[in-house]
N, C-alpha and C. Protein backbone atom coordinates (compact mmCIF):
# COMPACT_ATOMS: atom_id res chain seq x y z
N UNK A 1 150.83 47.12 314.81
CA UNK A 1 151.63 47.98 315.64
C UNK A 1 150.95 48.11 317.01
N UNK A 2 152.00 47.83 317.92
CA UNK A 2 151.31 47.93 319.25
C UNK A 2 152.61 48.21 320.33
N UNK A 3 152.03 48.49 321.92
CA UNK A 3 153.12 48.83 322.82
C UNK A 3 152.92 47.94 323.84
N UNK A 4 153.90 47.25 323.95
CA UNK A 4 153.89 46.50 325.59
C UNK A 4 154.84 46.86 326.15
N UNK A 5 154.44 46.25 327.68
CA UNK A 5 155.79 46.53 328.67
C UNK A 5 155.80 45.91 329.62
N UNK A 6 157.32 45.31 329.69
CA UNK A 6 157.78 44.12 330.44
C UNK A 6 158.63 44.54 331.75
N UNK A 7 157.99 44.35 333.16
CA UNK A 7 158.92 43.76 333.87
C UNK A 7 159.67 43.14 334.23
N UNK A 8 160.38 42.93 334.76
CA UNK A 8 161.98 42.09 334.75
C UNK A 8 163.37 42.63 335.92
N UNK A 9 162.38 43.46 336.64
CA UNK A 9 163.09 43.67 337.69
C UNK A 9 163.33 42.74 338.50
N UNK A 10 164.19 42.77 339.30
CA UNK A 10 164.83 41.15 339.92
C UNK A 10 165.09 39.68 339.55
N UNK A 11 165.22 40.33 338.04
CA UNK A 11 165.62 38.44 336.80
C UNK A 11 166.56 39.32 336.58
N UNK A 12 167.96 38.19 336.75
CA UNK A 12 169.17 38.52 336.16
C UNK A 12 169.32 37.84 334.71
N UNK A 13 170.50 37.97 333.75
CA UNK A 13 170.62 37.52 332.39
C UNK A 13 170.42 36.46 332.16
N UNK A 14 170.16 35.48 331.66
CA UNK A 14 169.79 36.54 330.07
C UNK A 14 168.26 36.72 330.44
N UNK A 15 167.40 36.44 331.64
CA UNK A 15 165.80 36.63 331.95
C UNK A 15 165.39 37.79 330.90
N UNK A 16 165.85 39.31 331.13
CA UNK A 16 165.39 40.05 330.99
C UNK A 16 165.18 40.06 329.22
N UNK A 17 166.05 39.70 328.93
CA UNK A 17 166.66 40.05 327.44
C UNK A 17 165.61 38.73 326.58
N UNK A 18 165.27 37.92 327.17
CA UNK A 18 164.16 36.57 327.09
C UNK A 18 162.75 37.13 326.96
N UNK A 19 162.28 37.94 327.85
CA UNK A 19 161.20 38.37 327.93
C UNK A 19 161.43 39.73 327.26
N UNK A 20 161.97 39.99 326.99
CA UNK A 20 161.87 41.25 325.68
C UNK A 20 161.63 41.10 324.52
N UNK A 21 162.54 39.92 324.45
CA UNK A 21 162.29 39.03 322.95
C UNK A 21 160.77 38.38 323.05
N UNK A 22 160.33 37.56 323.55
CA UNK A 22 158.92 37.21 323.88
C UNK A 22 157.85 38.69 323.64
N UNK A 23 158.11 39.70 324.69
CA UNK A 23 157.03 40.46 324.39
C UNK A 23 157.50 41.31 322.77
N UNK A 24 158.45 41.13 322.61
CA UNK A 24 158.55 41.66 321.16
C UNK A 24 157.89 41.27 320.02
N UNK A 25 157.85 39.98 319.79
CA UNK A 25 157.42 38.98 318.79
C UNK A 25 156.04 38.93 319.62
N UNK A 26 155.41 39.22 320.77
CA UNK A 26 153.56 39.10 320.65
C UNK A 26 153.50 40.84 320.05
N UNK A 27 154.36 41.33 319.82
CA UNK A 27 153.66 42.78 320.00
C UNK A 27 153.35 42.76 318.54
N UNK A 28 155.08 42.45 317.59
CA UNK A 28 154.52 42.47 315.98
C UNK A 28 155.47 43.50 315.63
N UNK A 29 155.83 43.26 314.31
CA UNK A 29 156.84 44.18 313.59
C UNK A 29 156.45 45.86 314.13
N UNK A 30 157.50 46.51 314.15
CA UNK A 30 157.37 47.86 314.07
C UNK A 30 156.68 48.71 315.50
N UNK A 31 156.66 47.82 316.50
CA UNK A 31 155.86 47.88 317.60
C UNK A 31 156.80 48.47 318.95
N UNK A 32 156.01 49.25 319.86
CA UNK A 32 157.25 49.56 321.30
C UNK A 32 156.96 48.57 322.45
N UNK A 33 157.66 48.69 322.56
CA UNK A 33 158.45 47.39 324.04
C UNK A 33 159.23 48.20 324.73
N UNK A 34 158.43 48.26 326.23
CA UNK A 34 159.37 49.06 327.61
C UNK A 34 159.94 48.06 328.12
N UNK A 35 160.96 47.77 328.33
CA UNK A 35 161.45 47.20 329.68
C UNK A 35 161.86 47.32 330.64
N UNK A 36 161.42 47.33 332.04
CA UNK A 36 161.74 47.87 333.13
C UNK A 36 162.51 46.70 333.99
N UNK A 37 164.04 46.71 333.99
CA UNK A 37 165.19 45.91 334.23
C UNK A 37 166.32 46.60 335.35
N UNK A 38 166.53 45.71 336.41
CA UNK A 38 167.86 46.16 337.27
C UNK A 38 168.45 45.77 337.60
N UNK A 39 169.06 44.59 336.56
CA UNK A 39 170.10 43.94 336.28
C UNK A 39 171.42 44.84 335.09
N UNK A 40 172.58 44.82 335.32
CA UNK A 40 173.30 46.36 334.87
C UNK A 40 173.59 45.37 333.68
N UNK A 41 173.46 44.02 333.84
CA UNK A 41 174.01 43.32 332.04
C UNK A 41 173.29 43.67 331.26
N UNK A 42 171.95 44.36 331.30
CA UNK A 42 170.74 44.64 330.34
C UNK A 42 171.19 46.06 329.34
N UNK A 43 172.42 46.75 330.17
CA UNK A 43 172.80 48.09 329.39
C UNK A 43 173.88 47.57 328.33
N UNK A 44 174.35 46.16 328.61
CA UNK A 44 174.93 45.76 326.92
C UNK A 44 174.36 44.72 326.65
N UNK A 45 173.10 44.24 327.15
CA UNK A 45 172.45 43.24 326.49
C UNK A 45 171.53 43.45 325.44
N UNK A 46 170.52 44.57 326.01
CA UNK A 46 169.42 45.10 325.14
C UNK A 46 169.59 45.66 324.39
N UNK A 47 171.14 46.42 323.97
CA UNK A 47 171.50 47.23 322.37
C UNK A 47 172.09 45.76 321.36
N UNK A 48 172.50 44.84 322.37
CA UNK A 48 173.10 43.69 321.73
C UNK A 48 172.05 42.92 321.14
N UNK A 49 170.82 42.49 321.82
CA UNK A 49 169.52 42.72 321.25
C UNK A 49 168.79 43.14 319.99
N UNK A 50 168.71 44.87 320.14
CA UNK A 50 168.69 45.17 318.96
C UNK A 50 168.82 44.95 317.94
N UNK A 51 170.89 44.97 317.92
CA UNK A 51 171.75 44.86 316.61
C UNK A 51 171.08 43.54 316.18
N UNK A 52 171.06 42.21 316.81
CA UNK A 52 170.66 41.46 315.93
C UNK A 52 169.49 40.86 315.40
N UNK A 53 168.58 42.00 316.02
CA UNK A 53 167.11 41.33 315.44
C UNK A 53 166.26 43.09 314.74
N UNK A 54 166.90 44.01 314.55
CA UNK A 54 167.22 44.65 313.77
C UNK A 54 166.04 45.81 314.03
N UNK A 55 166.03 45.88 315.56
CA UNK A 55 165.16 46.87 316.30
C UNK A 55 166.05 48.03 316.46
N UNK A 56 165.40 48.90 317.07
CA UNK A 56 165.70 49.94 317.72
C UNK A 56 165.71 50.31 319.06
N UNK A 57 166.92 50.94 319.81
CA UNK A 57 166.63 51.52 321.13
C UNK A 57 166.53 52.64 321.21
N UNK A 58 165.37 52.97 321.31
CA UNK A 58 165.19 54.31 321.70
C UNK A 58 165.46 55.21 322.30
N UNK A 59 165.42 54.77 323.74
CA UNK A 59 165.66 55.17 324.80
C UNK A 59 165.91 54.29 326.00
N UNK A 60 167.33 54.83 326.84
CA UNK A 60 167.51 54.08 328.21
C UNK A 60 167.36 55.58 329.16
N UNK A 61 166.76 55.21 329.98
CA UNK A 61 166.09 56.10 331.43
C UNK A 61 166.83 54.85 332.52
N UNK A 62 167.50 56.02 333.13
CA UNK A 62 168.26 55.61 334.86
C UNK A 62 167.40 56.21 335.70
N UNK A 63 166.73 54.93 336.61
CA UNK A 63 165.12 55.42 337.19
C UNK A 63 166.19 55.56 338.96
N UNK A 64 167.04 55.48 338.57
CA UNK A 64 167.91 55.30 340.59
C UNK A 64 167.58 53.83 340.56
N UNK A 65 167.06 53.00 340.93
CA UNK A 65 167.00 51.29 341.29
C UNK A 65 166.67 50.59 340.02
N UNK A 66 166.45 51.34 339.01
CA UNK A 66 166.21 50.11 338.05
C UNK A 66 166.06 50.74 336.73
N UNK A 67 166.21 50.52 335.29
CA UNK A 67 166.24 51.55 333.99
C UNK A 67 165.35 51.15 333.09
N UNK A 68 164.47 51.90 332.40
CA UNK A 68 163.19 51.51 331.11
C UNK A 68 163.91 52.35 330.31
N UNK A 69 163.99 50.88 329.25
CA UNK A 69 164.49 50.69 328.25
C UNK A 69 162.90 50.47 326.92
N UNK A 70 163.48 51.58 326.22
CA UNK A 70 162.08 51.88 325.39
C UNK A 70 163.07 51.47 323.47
N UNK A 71 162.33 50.12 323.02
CA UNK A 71 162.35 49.42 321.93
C UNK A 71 161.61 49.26 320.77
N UNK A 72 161.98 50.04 319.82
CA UNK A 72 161.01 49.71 318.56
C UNK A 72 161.22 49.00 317.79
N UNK A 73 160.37 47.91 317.85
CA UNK A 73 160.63 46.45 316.92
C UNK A 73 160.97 46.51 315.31
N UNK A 74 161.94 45.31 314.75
CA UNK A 74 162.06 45.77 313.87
C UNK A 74 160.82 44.90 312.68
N UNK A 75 161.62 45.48 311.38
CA UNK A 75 160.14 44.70 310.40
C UNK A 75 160.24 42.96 310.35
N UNK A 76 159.21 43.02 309.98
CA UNK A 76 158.62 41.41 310.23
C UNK A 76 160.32 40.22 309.45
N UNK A 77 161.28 40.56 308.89
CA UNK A 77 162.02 39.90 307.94
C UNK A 77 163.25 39.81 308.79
N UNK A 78 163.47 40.52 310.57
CA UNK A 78 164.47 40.53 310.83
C UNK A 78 164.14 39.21 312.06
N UNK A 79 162.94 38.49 311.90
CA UNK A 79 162.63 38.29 313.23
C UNK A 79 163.05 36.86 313.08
């Protein structure tokens, strides 16, 4: 269990949603992943995300220019 966090401000789709998945799978089952994204496809990409690799979104924060998106990985069997 561990927390990373990915920038991805100024990568449009699917960039952001690429490097979430990447820092997801170094982090390890059950683990948080921020992503800090300001591209607006990321607010139905990263729940779309989720659903199929069987994480969690925690939380989306509207920062004014850009939103951290806070992800808890799912267990090792969805990956």
């Amino acid at each position: 269990m561990s927390t990373a966090s990915v920038d991805a401000r100024g990568a449009k789709c699917p960039y952001p949603v690429i490097e979430l998945a990447r820092a997801a799978a170094d982090a390890g089952p059950d683990s948080t992943v921020e992503l800090l994204c300001d591209d607006p496809v990321a607010l139905s990409d990263v729940p779309a995300w989720c659903r199929m690799r069987g994480a969690q979104l925690v939380a989306v924060e509207d920062l004014g220019d850009h939103w951290r998106f806070r992800v808890l990985t799912g267990p090792a069997e969805h990956r």
